[in-house]
Protein backbone atom coordinates (compact mmCIF):
# COMPACT_ATOMS: atom_id res chain seq x y z
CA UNK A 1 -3.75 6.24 14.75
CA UNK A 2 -4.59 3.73 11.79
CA UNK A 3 -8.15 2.32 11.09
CA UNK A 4 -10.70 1.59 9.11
CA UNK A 5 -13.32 4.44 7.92
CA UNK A 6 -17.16 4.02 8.43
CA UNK A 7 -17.01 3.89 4.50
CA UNK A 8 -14.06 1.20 4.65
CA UNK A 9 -11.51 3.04 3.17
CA UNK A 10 -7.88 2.95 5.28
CA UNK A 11 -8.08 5.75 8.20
CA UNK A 12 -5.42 7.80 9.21
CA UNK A 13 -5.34 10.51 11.83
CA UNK A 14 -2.27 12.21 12.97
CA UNK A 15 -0.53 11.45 16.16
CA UNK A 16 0.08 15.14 16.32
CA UNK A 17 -3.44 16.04 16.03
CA UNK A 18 -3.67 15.13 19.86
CA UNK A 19 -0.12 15.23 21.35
CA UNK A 20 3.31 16.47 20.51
CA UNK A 21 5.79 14.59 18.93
CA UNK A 22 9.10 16.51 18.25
CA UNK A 23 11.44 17.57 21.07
CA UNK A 24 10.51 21.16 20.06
CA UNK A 25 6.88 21.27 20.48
CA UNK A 26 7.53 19.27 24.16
CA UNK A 27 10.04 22.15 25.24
CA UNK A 28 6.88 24.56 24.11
CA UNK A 29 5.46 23.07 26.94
CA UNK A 30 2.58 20.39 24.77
CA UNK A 31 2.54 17.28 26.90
CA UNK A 32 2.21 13.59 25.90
CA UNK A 33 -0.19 11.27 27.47
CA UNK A 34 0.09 8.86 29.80
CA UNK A 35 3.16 10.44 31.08
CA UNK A 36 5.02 9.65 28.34
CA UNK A 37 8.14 12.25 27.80
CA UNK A 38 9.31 11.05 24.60
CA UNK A 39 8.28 9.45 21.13
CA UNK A 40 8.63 6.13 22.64
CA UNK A 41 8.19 3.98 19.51
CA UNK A 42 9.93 0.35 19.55
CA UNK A 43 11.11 -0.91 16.09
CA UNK A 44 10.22 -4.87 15.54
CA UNK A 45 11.16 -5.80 11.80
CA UNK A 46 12.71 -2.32 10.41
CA UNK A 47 15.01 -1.97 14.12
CA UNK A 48 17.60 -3.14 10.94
CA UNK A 49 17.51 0.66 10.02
CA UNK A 50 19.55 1.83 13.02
CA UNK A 51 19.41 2.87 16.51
CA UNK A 52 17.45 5.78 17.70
CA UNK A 53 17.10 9.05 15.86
CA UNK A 54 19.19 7.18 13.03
CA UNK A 55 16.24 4.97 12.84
CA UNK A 56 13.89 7.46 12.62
CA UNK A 57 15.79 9.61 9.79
CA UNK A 58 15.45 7.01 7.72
CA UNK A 59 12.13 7.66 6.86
CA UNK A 60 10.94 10.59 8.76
CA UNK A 61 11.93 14.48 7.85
CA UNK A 62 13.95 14.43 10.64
CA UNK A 63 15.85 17.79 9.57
CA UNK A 64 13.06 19.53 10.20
CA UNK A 65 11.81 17.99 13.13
CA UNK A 66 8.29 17.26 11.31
CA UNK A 67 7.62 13.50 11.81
CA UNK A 68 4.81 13.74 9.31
CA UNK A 69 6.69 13.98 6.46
CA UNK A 70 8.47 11.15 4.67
CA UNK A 71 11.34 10.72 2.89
CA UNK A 72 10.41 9.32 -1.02
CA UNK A 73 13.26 7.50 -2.40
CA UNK A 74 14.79 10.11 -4.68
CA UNK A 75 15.00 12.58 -1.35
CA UNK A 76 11.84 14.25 -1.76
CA UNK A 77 9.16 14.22 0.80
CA UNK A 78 5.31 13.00 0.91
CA UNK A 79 3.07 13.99 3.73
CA UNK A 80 2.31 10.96 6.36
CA UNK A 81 -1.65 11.60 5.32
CA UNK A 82 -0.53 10.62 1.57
CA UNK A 83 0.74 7.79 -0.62
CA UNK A 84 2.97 6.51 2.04
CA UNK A 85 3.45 2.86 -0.14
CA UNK A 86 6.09 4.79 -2.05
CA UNK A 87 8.24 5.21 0.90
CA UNK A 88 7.87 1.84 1.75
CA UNK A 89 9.25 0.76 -2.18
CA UNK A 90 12.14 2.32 -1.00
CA UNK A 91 12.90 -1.30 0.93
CA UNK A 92 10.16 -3.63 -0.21
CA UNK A 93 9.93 -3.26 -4.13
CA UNK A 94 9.36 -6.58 -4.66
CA UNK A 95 6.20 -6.59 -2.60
CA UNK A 96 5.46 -2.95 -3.63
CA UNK A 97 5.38 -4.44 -7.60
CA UNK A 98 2.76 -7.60 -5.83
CA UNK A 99 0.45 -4.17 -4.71
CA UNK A 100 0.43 -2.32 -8.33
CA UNK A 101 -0.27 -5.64 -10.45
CA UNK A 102 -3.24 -6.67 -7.55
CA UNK A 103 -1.21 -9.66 -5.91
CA UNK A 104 -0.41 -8.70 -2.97
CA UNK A 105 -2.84 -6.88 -0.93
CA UNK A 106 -5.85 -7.59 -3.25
CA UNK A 107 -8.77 -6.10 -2.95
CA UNK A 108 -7.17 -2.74 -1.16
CA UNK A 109 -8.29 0.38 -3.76
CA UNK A 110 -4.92 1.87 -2.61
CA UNK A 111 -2.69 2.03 0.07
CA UNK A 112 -1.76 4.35 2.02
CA UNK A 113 -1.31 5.60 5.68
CA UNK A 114 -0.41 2.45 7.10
CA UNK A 115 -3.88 1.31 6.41
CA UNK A 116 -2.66 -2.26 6.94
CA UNK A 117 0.59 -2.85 8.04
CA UNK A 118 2.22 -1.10 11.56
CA UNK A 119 5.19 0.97 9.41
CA UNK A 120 7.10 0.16 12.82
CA UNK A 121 6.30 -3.42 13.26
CA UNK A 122 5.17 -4.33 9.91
CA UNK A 123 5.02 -8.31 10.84
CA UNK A 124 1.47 -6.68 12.19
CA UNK A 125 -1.39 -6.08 10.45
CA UNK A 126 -4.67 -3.80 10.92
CA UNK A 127 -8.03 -6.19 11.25
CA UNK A 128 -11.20 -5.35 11.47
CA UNK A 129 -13.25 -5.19 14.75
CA UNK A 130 -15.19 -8.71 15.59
CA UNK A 131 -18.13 -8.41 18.33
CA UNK A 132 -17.97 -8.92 20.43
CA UNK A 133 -14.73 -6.98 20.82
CA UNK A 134 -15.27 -2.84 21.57
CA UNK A 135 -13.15 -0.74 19.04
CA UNK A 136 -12.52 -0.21 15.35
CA UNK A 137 -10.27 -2.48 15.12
CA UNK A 138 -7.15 -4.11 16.28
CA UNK A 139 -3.69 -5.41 15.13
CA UNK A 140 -2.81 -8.76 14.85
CA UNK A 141 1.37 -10.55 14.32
CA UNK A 142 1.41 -12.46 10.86
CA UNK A 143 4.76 -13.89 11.83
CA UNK A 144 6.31 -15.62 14.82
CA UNK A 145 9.33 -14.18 16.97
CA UNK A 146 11.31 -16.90 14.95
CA UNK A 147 10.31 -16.24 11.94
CA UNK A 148 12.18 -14.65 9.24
CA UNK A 149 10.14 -13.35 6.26
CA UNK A 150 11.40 -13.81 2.62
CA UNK A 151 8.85 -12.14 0.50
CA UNK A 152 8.03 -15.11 -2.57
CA UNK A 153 7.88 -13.46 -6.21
CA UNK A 154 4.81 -12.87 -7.72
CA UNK A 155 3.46 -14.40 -10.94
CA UNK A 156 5.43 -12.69 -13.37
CA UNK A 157 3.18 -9.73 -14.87
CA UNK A 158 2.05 -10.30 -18.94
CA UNK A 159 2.08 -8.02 -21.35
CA UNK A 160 -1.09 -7.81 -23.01
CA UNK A 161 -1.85 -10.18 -25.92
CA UNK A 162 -1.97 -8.78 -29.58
CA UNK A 163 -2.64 -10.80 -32.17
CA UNK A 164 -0.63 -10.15 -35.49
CA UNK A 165 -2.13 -7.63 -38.29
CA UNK A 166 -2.28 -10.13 -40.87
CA UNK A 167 -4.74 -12.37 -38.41
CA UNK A 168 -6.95 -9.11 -37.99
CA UNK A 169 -7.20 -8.76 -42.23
CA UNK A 170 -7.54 -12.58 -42.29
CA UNK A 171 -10.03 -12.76 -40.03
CA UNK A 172 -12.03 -9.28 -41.42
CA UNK A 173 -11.89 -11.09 -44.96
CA UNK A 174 -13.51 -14.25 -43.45
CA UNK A 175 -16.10 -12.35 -41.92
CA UNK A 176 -16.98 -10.65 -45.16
CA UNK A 177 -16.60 -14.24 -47.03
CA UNK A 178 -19.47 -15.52 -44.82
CA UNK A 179 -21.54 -12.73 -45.23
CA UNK A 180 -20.98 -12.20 -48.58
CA UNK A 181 -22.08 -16.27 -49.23
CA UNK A 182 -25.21 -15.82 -46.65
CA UNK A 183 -26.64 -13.17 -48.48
CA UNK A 184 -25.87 -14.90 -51.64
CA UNK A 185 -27.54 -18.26 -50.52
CA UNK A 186 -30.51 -16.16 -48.99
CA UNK A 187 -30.84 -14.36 -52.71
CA UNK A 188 -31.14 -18.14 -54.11
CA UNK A 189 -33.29 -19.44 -52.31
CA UNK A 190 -36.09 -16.55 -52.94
CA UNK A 191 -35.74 -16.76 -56.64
């Protein structure tokens, strides 16, 4: 479950804090609700990643069976309560580069958890509850059936300026110059 904190900051609670969700903990007799018997998640944007478990493996430690951790892009793993935006650089650097330099996404201290986009159906993003709606929140599509999404580049990130060293001495000396002639022109003046 994704959300939105009383303090503001991106929510996440575990799916398996309520139900099961690995074959394993189902055949140790933990039910799902609704009379759901499997993880029935559909794939709308990242369904590109394969069919079925294949899917799944892509991201999730699926050799484990633990769907809460995920797979970093040099192999190693990151719990699904942590910085989950580096998983997501493993596809999306482009818009994972907009995050760091404060394009895209501004205004978000970090993110993580799927605080704003649906990892599954990332053409969705989290919004905040309006009144007179009941709930935290709710998900909204940013892009049409037809639509496919080419992330645009970002502004090009600067270096920071530094002027020269022989600016910084020039500019030093002209400061002393200047004080050097006001204290010499407030010296005639009280003779």
């Amino acid at each position: 479950m994704t959300g939105r904190a009383a303090t503001g900051e991106p929510l996440f609670y575990p799916c398996s804090a309520c139900h099961p969700v690995t074959q394993r903990e189902i055949e140790q007799g933990r039910t799902l609700p609704n009379g759901f018997t499997r993880h029935q998640i559909t794939l709308h944007g990242h369904a590109s990643l394969g069919e079925g478990r294949a899917a799944c493996a892509a991201c999730h430690d699926t050799a484990a069976g633990d769907p809460g951790r995920l797979k970093l892009a040099d192999g190693t793993l990151v719990a699904i309560t942590g910085d989950v935006s580096r998983v997501c650089y493993r596809c999306h650097s482009a818009i994972y580069r907009e995050f760091e330099a404060g394009i895209h996404g501004a205004g978000e201290q970090k993110c993580s958890s799927a605080g704003c986009h649906d990892p599954h159906t990332p053409g969705f993003i989290f919004a905040e509850g309006l009144l007179p709606f009941v709930g935290n929140g709710f998900q909204f599509s940013i892009l049409s059936e037809s639509t496919t999404f080419t992330p645009m580049a970002g502004p090009p990130v600067q270096a920071g300026h530094r002027d020269p060293e022989y600016l910084q001495v020039l500019a030093i000396l002209g400061v002393a110059l200047a004080a050097g002639l006001a204290i010499a022109l407030v010296r005639g003046r009280s003779n």
